[in-house]
Every structure is written in C-alpha cells, then in structure tokens.
Protein backbone atom coordinates (compact mmCIF):
# COMPACT_ATOMS: atom_id res chain seq x y z
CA UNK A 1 2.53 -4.72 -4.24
CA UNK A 2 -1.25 -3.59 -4.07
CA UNK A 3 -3.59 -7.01 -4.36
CA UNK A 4 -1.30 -9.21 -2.23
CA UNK A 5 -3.29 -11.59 0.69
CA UNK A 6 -1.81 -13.95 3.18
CA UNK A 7 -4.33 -16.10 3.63
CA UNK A 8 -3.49 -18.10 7.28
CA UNK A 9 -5.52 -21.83 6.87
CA UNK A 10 -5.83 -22.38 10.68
CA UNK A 11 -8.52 -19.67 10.63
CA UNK A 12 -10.92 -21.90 8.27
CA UNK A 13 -10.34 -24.92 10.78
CA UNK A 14 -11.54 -23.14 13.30
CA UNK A 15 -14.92 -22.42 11.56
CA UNK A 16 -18.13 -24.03 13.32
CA UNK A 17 -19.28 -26.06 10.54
CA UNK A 18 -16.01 -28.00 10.61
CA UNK A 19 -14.19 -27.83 13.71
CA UNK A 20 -15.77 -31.41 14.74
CA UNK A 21 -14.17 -32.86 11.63
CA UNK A 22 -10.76 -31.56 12.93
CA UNK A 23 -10.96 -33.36 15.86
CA UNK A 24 -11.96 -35.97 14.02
CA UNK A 25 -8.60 -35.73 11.90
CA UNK A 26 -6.71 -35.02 15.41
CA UNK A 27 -8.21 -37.89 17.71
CA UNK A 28 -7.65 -40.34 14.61
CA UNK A 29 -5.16 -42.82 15.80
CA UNK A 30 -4.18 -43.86 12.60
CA UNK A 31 -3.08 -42.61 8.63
CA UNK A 32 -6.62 -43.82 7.27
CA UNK A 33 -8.39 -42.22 10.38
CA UNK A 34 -6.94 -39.12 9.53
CA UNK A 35 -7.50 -39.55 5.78
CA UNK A 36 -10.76 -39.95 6.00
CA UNK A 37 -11.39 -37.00 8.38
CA UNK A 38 -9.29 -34.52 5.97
CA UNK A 39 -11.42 -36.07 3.38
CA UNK A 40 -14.54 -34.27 4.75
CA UNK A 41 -12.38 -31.57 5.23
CA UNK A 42 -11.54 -30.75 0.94
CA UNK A 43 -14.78 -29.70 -0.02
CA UNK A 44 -15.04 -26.98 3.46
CA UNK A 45 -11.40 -25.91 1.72
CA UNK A 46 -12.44 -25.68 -1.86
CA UNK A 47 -14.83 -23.90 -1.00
CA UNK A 48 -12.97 -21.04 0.91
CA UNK A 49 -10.57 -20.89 -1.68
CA UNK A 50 -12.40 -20.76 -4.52
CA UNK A 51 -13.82 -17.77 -2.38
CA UNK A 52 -11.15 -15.96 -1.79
CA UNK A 53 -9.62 -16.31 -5.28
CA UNK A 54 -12.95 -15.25 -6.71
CA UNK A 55 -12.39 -11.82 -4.26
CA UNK A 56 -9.10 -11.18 -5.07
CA UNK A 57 -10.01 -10.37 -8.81
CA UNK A 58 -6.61 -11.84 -10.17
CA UNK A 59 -4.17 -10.54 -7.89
CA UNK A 60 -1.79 -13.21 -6.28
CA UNK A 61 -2.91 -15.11 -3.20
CA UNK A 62 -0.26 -16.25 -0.80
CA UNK A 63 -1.30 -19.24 1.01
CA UNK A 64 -0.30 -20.55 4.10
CA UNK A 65 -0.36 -23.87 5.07
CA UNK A 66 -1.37 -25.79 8.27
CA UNK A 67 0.87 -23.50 10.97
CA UNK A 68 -0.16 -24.11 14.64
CA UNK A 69 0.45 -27.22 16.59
CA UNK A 70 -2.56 -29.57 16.60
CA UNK A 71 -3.72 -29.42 20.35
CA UNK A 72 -4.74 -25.72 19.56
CA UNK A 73 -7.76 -27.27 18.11
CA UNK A 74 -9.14 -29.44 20.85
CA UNK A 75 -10.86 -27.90 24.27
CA UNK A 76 -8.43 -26.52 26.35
CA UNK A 77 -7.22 -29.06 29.05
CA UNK A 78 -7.75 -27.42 32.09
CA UNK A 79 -11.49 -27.51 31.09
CA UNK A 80 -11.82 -30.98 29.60
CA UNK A 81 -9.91 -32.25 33.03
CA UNK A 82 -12.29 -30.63 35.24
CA UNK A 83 -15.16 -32.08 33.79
CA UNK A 84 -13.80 -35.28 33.81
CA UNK A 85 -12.72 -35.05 37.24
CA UNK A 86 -16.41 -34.22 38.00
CA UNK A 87 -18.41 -36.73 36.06
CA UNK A 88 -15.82 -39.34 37.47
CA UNK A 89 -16.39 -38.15 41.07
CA UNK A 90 -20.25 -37.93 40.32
CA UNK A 91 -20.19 -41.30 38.79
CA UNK A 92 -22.79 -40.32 36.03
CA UNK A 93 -22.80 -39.86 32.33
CA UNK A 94 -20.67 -42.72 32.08
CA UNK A 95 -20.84 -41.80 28.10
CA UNK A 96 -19.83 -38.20 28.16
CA UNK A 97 -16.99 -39.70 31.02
CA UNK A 98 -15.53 -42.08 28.47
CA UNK A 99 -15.35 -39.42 25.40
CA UNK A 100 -13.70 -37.06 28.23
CA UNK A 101 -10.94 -39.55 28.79
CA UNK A 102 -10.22 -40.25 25.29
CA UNK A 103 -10.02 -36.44 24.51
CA UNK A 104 -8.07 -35.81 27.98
CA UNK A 105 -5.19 -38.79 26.99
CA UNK A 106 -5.00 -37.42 23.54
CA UNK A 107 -4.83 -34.01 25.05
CA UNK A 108 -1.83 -35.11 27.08
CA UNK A 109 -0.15 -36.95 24.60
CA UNK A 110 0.10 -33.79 22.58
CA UNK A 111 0.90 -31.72 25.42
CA UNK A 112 4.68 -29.51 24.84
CA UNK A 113 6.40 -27.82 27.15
CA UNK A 114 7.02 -25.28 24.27
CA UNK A 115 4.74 -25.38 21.21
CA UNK A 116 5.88 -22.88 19.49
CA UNK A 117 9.03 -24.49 19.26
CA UNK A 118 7.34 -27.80 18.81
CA UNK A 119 5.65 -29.94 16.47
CA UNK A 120 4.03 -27.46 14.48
CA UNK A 121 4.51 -25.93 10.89
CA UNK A 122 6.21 -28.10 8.02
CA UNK A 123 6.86 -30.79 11.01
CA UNK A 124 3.25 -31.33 10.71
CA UNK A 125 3.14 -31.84 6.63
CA UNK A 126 6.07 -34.10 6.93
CA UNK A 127 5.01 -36.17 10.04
CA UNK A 128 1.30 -36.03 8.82
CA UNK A 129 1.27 -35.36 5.03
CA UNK A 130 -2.22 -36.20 4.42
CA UNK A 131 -2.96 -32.99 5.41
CA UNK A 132 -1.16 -30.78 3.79
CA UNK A 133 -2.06 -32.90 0.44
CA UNK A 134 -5.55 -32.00 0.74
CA UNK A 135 -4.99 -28.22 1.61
CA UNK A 136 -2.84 -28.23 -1.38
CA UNK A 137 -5.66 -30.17 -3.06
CA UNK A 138 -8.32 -28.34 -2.33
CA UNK A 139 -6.20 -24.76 -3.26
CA UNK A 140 -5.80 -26.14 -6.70
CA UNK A 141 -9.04 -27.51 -7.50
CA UNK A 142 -10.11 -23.90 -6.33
CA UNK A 143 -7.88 -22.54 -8.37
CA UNK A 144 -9.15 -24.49 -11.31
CA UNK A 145 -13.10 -24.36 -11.14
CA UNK A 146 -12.75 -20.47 -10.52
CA UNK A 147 -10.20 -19.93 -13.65
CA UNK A 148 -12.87 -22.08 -15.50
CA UNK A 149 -15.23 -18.97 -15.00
CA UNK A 150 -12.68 -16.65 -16.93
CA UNK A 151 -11.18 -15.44 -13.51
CA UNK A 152 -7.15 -14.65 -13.54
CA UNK A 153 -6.07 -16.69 -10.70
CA UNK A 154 -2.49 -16.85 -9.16
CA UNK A 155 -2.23 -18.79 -6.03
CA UNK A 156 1.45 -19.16 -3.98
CA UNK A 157 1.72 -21.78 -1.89
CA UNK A 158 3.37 -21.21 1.44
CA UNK A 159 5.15 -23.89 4.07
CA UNK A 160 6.03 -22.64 7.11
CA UNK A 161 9.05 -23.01 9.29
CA UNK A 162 11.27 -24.60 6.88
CA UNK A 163 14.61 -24.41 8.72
CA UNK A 164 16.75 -27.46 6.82
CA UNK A 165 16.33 -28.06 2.99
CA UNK A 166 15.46 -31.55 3.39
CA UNK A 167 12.43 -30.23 4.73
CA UNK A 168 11.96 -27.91 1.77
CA UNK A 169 12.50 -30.15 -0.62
CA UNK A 170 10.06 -33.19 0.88
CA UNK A 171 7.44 -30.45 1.25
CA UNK A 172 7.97 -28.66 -1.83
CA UNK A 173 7.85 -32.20 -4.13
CA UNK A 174 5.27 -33.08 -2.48
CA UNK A 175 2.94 -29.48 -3.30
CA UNK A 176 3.92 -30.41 -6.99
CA UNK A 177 3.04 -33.70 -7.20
CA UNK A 178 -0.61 -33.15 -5.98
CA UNK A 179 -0.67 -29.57 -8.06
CA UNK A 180 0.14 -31.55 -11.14
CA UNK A 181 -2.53 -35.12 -10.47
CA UNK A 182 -5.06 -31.75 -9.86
CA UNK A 183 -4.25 -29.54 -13.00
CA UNK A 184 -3.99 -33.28 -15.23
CA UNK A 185 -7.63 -34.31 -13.81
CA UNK A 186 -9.19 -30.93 -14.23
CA UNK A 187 -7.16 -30.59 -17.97
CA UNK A 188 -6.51 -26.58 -16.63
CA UNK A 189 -3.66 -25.19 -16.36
CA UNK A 190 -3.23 -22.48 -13.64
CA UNK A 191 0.57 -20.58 -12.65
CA UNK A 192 1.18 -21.86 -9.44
CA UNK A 193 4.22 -20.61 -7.00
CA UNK A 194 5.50 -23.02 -4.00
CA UNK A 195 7.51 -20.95 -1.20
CA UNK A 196 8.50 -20.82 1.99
CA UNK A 197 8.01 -18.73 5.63
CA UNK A 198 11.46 -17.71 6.80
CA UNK A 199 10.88 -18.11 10.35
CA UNK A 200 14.19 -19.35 12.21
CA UNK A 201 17.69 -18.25 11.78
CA UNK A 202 18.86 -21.59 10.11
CA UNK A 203 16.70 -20.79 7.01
CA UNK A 204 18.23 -17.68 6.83
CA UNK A 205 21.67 -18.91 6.94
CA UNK A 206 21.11 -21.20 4.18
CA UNK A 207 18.47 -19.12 2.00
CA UNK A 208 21.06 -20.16 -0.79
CA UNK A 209 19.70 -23.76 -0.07
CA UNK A 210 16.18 -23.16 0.51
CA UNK A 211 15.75 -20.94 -2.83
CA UNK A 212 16.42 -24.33 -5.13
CA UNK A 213 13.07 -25.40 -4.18
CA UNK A 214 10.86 -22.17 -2.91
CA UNK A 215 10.33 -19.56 -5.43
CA UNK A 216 9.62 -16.92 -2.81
CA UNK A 217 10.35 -16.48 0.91
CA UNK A 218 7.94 -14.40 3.26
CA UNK A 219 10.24 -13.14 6.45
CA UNK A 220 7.91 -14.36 8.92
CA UNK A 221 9.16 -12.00 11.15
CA UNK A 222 7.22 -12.66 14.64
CA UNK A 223 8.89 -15.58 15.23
CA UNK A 224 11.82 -14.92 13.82
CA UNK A 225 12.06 -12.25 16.16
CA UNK A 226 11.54 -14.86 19.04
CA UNK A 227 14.10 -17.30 17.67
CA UNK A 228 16.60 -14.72 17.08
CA UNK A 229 16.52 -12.83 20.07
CA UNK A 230 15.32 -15.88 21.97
CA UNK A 231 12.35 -13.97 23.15
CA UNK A 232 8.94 -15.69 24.11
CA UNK A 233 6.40 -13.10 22.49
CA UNK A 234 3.87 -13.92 24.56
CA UNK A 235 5.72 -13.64 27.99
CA UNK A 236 8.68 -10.92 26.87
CA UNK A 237 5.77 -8.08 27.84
CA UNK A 238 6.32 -8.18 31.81
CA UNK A 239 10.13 -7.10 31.14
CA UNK A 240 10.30 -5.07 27.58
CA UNK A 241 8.70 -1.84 29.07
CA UNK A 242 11.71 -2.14 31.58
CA UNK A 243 14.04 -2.71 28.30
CA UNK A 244 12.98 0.19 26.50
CA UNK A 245 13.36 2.92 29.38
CA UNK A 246 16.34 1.74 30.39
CA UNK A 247 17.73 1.18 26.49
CA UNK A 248 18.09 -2.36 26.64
CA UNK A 249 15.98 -1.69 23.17
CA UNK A 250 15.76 1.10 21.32
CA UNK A 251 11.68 0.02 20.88
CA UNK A 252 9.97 -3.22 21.36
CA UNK A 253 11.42 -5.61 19.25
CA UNK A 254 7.78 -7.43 18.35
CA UNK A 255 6.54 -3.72 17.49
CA UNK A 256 9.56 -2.14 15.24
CA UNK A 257 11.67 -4.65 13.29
CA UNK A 258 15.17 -5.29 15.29
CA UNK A 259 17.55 -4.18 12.49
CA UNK A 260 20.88 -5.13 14.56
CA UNK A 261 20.16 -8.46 14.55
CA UNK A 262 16.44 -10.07 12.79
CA UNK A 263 17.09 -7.48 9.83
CA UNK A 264 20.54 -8.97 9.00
CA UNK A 265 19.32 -11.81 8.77
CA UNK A 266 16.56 -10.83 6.92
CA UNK A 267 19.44 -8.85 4.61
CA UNK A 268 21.31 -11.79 4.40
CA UNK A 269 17.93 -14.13 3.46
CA UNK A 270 17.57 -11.92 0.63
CA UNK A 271 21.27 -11.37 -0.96
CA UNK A 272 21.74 -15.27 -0.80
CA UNK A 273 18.18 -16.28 -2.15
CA UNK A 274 18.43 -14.09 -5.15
CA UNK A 275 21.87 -15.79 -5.53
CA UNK A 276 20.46 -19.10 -5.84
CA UNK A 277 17.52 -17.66 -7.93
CA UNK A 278 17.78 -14.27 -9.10
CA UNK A 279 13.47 -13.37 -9.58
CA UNK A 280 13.29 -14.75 -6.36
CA UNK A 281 9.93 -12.79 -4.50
CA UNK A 282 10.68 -11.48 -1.41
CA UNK A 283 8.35 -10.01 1.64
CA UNK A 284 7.75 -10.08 5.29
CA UNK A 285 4.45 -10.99 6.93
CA UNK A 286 4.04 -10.27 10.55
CA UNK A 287 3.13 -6.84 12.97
CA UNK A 288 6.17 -5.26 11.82
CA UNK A 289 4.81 -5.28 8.39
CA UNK A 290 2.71 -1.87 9.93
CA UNK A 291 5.19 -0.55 11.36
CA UNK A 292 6.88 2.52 9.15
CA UNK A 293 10.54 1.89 10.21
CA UNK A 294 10.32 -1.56 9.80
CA UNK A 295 9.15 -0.90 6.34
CA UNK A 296 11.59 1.40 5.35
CA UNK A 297 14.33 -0.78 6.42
CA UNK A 298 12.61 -3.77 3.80
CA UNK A 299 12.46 -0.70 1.07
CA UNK A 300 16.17 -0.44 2.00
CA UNK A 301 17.42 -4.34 1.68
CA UNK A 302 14.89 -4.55 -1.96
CA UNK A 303 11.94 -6.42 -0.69
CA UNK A 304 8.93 -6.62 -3.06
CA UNK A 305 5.91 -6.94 -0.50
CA UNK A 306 5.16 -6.29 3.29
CA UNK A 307 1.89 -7.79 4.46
CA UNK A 308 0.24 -6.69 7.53
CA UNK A 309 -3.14 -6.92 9.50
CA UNK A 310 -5.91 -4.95 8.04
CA UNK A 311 -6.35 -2.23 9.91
CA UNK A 312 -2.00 -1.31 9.67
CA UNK A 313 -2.82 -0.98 5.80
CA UNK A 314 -3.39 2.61 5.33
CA UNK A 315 0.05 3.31 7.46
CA UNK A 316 1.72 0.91 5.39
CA UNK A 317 0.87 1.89 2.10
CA UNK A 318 1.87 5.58 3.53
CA UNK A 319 4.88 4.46 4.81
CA UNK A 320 5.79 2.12 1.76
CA UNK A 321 5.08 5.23 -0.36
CA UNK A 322 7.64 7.23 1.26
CA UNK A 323 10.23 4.72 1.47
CA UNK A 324 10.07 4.95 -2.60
CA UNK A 325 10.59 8.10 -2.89
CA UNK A 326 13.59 8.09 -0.44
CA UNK A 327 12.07 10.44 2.19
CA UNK A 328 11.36 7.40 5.06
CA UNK A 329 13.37 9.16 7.79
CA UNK A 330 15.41 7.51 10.83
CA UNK A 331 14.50 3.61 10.92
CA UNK A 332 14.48 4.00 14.63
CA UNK A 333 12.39 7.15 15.11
C-alpha cells in the first residue's frame, strides 16, 4: 500500500543533539537514573514524530520501537580501552581517566558474545520498560498535537522480536496503558494499532498466539533469515558466493527471500494469524522487500505491504505491480 513508512527509532538516538542523553539513560545504574535520562529524551521524540506524521499527510506510520542492543550506543570498546590504557600509563587527566573507566566497565558489562541474539528488541522494553513507555509516549502525544492541527494521523506501533506471547502480551498492555493516560490527558482521540516484528521462527509457529494481542505482524525478514537458516548476516558473505556457484543456494538468501524454508514460515505466519484475527495486516520489512521475486512470492501467500529502503522503491512498486496482475514470472529467476 502506497503511503506506508517504517520508521526505525534507533536512528533518532543516534542524532547529535541527544546521543549524550542516551548514555546518560545507558550508564544509569538504576530505574530513576534511567527515568530521568528518557525523560530528556520525550520532548527530542515528540518532536520527530510529530514530524514525521505531519510528512506523511495521513497515511499510516509503522513505528518501530527501541531494536538494537544498548552497547551500540556507547564508543566502541576497542577505542575507549586504548585511551584508557594510555591516560593510565601517562598518569594524566586523572578526570578524563576516571570517566574512561566507568564507560569501559559498563562497556564490558554489556559486552555479548552474540548481540544479535542477545538482549536486544522487546527484551529491552520488558527488562527496561521505562523506555519503551516514553517512545510510546512521546508517539502519542505526537500523534495528538498534530491531529489537533486537522491532520489525519494513523500511527502503528511496532515491538520487535516477540518470539513467546508472554512477551506480546506484557509489551502490548503495556503500549495501551500509556496510549490511553496520553489520549485521556490530551482529551483526543487518535486510531492507534499495536503489532509485532516477526523475526524468529517461534513467532511464526505460534502466530495463532501472537495475533490475540498484535493487530499486524511485519515479517522482519533479515533476521528471520539468520534465525532460520542459522546464518550470521554479517559473516555468511566469505562463504555464500561459494554457495551460489556451487548451488548450495539458488541466490543469496539475504538478497532473494528463501521460499523453501523463511517463506513457509512466513506462509504459515500468515494462514494462522488471520485465524486468530481475520483483518489481521500483514507485510515484510527488510532487503528482500526490493527484491522482485521475493515480492511476488508475498503477492502469492496475500500480504498487504512490503517495505523496503528508499532507493528499492521504484523496483518494488514495479514489481508489486506485476505481481497483481499475475504476470511476476519464476520466483527464482
């Protein structure tokens, strides 16, 4: 559907006007630390939202929330560690040594062997919720000041890597309870959807589940291409060339959606979702969303939506607009 953004928050924290407050929120070593870093985070949010739902003119805005693992926004080790290592052997700047170490133990105390894997996604908005509350704060008081100004405003709100329903649910109850204390203290009422990233196999397998509390799943389908092929999609590139020529793969899995295996699952999301909840809204956000045979395969299993990076949009909307009218071609071509 024409109008639709995915709108990925981690891209605002990065921003230079507010990274310091993140690692504020990050080297907090407490709940009202935090709290009172993500409270100088709302208005940066609000902001940004209010934005971006101004832009998109009244089309739906998929949001989603806090996705990559903390550490991602604090200096990278190696080069916090060597200056440490050199003020320490120097013996000056005893000040600059001292915020070093603290950001060097925190650092290490965040440190996983496999992030992606690790405490990243809902895990954050469960172990830390005050975040997510204000990101889910700040999208609805957005939401509300711009529909004050006569805009049409429809904002979905996104949680990634759900993979049990407890996790759904805790997430999902706790998006509505803020979304209603913002919509009863503004007196505006603003339609609101709360879904989920399908981005492990588990969430696939009980879609069923999941669809009692998300009222639309987005395939992500990067890393459920990882997790299903158990692929690292940063590393796989030294050995896939090797796997395509010799037809290990008939293409590179991260490139052209694997049908075999991540589009069964994805087939499979989508027939038990819309069992659970029939006008469940269905889409996939990642590369493959660019990629024509990927796309025809999501015309074939009755997706609504692929979303893509920017500059895949004109071959998706070609290829999107072929796959209606039936004339797609070979998926693996």
């Amino acid at each position: 559907a024409e109008g639709i953004g995915l709108v990925r928050t981690e891209h605002m924290f990065f921003r230079k006007d507010r990274i310091l407050i993140v690692r504020q929120m990050i080297m907090a070593t407490d709940e009202q630390g935090r709290r009172k870093a993500v409270d100088q985070l709302l208005p940066f949010q609000r902001e940004d939202f209010a934005g971006i739902f101004t832009a998109m003119k009244g089309f739906p805005v998929t949001i989603r929330l806090l996705d990559p693992p903390l550490h991602e926004f604090l200096p990278k080790y190696h080069e916090v560690l060597e200056e440490y290592t050199k003020l320490d052997a120097l013996r000056i700047n005893p000040a600059r040594l001292m915020e070093l170490g603290a950001v060097k133990a925190r650092l290490e105390a965040l440190l996983e062997a496999n992030p992606m894997l690790g405490h990243r996604g809902c895990r954050l908005g469960i172990t830390f919720p005050e975040i997510y509350e204000m990101q889910v704060r700040a999208i609805m008081e957005a939401a509300c000041l711009v529909a004050g100004r006569g805009v049409d405003v429809h904002p979905e709100i996104m949680i990634p890597l759900t993979g049990t329903t407890p996790e759904m649910k805790l997430t999902e109850e706790m998006t509505r309870r803020v979304v209603e204390a913002v919509l009863a203290e503004t007196g505006t009422r603003v339609p609101y959807s709360v879904g989920t990233m399908i981005e492990v196999p588990r969430a696939a397998l009980i879609a069923n589940q999941m669809a009692q509390y998300a009222e639309f799943f987005s395939f992500g389908t990067n890393d459920l291409t990882q997790t299903t092929l158990g692929l690292s999609r940063d590393d796989a590139g030294r050995f896939l060339g090797v796997y395509v020529e010799k037809g290990v793969f008939a293409r590179d899995p991260f490139v052209s959606l694997d049908v075999e295996g991540v589009g069964q699952l994805i087939a499979m999301g989508a027939e038990r979702g819309r069992a659970t909840r029939p006008d469940i809204k269905l889409g996939i956000c990642g590369e493959h969303g660019g990629d024509p045979a990927s796309i025809a395969f999501c015309a074939e299993v009755g997706l609504d939506y692929v979303s893509c990076s920017p500059y895949r949009v004109p071959v998706a909307r070609l290829a999107a607009a072929q796959a209606a009218l039936g004339v797609a071609g070979d998926r693996t071509a």
